[in-house]
N, C-alpha and C. Protein backbone atom coordinates (compact mmCIF):
# COMPACT_ATOMS: atom_id res chain seq x y z
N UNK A 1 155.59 -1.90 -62.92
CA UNK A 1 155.52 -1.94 -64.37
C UNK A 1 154.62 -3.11 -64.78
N UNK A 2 154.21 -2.18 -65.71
CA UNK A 2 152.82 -3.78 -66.56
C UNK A 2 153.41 -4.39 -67.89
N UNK A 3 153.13 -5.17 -68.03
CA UNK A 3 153.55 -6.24 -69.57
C UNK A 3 153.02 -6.45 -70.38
N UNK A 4 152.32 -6.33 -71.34
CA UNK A 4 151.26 -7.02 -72.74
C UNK A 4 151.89 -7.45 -73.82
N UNK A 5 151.66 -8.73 -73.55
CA UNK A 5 152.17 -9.41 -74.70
C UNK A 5 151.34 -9.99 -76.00
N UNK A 6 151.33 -9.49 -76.89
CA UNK A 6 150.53 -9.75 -78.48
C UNK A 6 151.19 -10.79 -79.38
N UNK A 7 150.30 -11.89 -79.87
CA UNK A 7 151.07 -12.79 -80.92
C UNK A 7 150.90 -11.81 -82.19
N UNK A 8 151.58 -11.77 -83.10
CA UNK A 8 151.90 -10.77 -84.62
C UNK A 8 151.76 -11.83 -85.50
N UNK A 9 150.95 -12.05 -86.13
CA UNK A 9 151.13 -13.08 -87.40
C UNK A 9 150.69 -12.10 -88.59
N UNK A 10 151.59 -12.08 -89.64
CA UNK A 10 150.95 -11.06 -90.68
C UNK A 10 150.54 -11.99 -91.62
N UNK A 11 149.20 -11.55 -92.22
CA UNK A 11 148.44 -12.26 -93.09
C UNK A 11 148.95 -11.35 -94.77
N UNK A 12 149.04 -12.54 -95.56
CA UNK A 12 148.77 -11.57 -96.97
C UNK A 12 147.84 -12.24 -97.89
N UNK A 13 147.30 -11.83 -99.02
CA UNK A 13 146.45 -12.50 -99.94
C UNK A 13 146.71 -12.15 -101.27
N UNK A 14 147.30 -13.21 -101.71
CA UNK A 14 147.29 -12.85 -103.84
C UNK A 14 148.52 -11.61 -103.80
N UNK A 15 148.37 -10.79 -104.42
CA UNK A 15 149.15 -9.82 -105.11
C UNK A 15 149.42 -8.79 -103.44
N UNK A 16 149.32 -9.05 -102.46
CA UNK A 16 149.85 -8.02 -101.43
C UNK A 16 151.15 -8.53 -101.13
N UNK A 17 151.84 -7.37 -100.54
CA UNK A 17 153.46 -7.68 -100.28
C UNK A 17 153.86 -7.56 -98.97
N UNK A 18 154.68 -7.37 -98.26
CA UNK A 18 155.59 -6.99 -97.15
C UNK A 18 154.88 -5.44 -96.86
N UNK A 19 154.41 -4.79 -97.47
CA UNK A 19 153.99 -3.48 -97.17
C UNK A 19 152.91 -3.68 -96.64
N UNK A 20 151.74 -4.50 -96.89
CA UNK A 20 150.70 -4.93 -95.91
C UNK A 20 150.82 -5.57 -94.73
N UNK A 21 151.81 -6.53 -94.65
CA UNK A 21 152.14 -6.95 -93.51
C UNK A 21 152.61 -5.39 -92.46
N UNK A 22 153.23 -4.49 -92.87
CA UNK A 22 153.91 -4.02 -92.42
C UNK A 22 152.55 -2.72 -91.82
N UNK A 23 151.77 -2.32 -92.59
CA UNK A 23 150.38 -1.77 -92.04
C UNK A 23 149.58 -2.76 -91.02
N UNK A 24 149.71 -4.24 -90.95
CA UNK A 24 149.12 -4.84 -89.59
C UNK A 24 149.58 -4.36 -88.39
N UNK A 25 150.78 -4.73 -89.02
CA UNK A 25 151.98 -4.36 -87.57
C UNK A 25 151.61 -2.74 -86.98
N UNK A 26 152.12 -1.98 -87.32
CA UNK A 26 151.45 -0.47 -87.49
C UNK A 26 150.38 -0.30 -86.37
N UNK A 27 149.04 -0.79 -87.19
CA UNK A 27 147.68 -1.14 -86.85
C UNK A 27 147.88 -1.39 -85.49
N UNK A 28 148.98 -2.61 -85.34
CA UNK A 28 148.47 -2.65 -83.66
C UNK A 28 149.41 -2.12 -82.88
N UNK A 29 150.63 -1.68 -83.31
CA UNK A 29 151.09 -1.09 -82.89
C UNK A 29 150.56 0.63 -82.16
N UNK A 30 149.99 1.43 -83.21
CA UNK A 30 149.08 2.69 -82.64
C UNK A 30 147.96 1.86 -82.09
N UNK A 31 147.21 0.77 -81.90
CA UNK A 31 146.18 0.77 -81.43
C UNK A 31 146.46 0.00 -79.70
N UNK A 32 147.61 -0.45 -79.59
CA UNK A 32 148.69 -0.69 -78.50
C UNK A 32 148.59 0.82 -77.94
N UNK A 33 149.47 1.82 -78.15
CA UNK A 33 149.05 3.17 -77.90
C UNK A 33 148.56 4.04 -77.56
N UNK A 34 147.37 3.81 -78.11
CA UNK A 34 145.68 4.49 -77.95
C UNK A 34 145.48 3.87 -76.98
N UNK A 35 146.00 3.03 -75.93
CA UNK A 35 145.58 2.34 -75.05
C UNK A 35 146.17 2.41 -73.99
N UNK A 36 147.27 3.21 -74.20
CA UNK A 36 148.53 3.79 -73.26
C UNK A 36 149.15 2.50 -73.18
N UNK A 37 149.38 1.90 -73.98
CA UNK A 37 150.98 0.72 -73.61
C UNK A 37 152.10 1.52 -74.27
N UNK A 38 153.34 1.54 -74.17
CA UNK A 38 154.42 1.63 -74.93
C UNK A 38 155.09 0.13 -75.53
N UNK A 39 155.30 0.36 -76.92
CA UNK A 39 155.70 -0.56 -77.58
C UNK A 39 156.95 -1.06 -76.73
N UNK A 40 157.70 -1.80 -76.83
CA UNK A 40 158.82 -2.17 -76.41
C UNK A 40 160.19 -3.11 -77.48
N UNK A 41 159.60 -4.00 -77.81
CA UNK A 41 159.82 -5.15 -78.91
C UNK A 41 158.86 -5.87 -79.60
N UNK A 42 159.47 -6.74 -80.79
CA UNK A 42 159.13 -7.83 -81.36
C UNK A 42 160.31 -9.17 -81.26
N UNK A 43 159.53 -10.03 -80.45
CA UNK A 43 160.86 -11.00 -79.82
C UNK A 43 159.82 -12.62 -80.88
N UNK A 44 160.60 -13.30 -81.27
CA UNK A 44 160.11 -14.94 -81.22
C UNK A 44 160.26 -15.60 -79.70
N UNK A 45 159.12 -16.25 -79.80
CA UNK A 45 159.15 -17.38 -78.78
C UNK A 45 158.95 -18.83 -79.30
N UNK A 46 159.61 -19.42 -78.75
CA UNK A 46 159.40 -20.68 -79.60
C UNK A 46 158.30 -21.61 -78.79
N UNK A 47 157.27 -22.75 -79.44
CA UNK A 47 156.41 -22.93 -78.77
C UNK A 47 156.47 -24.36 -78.92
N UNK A 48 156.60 -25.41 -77.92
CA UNK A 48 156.85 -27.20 -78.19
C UNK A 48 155.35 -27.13 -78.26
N UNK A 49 154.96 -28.18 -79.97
CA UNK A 49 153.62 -28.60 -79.62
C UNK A 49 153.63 -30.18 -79.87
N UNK A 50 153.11 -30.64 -78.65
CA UNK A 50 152.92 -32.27 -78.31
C UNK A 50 151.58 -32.67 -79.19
N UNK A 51 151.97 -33.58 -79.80
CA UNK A 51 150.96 -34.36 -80.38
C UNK A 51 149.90 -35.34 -79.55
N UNK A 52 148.88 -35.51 -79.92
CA UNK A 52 147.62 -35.81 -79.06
C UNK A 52 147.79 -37.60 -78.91
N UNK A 53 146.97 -38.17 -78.07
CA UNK A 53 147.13 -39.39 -78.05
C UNK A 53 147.61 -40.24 -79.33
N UNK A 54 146.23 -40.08 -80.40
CA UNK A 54 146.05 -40.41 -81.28
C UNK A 54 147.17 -40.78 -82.33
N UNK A 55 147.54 -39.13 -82.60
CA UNK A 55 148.90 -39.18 -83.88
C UNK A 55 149.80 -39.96 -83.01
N UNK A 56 149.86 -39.91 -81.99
CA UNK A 56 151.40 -40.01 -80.92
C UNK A 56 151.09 -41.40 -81.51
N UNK A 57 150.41 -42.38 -81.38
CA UNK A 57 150.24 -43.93 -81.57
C UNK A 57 150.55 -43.89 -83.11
N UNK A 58 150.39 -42.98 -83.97
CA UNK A 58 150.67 -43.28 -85.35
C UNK A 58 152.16 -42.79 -85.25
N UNK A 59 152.80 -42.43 -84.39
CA UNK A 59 154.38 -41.69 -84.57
C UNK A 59 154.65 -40.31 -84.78
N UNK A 60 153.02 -39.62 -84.66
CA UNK A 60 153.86 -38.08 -84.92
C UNK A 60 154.71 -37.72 -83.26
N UNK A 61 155.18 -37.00 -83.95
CA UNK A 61 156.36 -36.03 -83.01
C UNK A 61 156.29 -34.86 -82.51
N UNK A 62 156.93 -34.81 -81.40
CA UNK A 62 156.55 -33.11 -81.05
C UNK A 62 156.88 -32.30 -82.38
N UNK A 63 156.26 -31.23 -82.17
CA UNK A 63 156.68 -30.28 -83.78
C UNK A 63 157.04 -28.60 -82.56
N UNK A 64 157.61 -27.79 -83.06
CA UNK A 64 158.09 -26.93 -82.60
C UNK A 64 157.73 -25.61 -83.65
N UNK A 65 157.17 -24.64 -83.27
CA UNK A 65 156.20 -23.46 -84.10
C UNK A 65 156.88 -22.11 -83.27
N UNK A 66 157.18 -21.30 -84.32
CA UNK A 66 157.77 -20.05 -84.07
C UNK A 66 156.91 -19.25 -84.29
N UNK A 67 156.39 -17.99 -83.13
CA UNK A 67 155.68 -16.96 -83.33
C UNK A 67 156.15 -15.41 -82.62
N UNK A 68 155.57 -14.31 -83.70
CA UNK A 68 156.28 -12.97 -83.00
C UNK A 68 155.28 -12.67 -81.83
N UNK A 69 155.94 -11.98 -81.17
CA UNK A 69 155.06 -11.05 -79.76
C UNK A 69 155.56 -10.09 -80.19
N UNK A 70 154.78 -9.04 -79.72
CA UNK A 70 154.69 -7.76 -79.92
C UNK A 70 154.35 -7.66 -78.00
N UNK A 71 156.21 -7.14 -77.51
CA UNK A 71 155.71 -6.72 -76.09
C UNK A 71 155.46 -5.13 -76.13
N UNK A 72 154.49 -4.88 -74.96
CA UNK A 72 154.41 -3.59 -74.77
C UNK A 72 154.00 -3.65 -73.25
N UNK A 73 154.90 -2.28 -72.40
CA UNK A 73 154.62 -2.40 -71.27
C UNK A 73 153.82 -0.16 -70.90
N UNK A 74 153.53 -0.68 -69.15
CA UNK A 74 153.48 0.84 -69.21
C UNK A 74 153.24 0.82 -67.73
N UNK A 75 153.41 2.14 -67.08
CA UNK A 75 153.14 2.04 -65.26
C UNK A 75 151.99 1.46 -65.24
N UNK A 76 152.47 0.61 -63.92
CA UNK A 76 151.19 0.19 -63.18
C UNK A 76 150.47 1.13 -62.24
C-alpha cells in the first residue's frame, strides 16, 4: 500500500464563505482521484516551529501551527 499526504489550507477572499472552501477541498479531492489515489481522511498534525537564532536572542518561543492533510492511499 502507498500513502499521499496533502497539506489543505482553504483560502477565502471578501464576501466568499465555507462553500468555497468547501469546492477547494472537492478540487483536490477528484483531482487526488483522477490520479488513482483513494481519499482516506482529513487528520491535523500539529507542527513545533523553532524560532531562528535571531528572535531566540530576542525571546521568541517555539510557536506550534496546526495544519489539515488530506491522506490518500492506493496499491502499490
Amino acid at each position: 500500500m502507498q500513502y499521499r499526504v496533502i497539506p489543505f489550507i482553504g483560502k477565502i477572499k471578501g464576501s466568499q464563505s465555507a462553500k468555497d472552501v468547501s469546492d477547494q477541498l472537492e478540487k483536490l479531492l477528484t483531482q487526488g482521484a483522477q490520479e488513482g489515489w483513494e481519499f482516506v481522511q482529513i487528520n491535523n498534525v500539529n507542527i513545533e516551529v523553532q524560532p531562528g537564532c535571531i528572535p531566540a536572542l530576542f525571546g521568541s518561543k517555539t510557536d506550534y501551527v496546526r495544519f489539515d492533510m488530506a491522506i490518500f492511499r492506493r496499491q502499490a
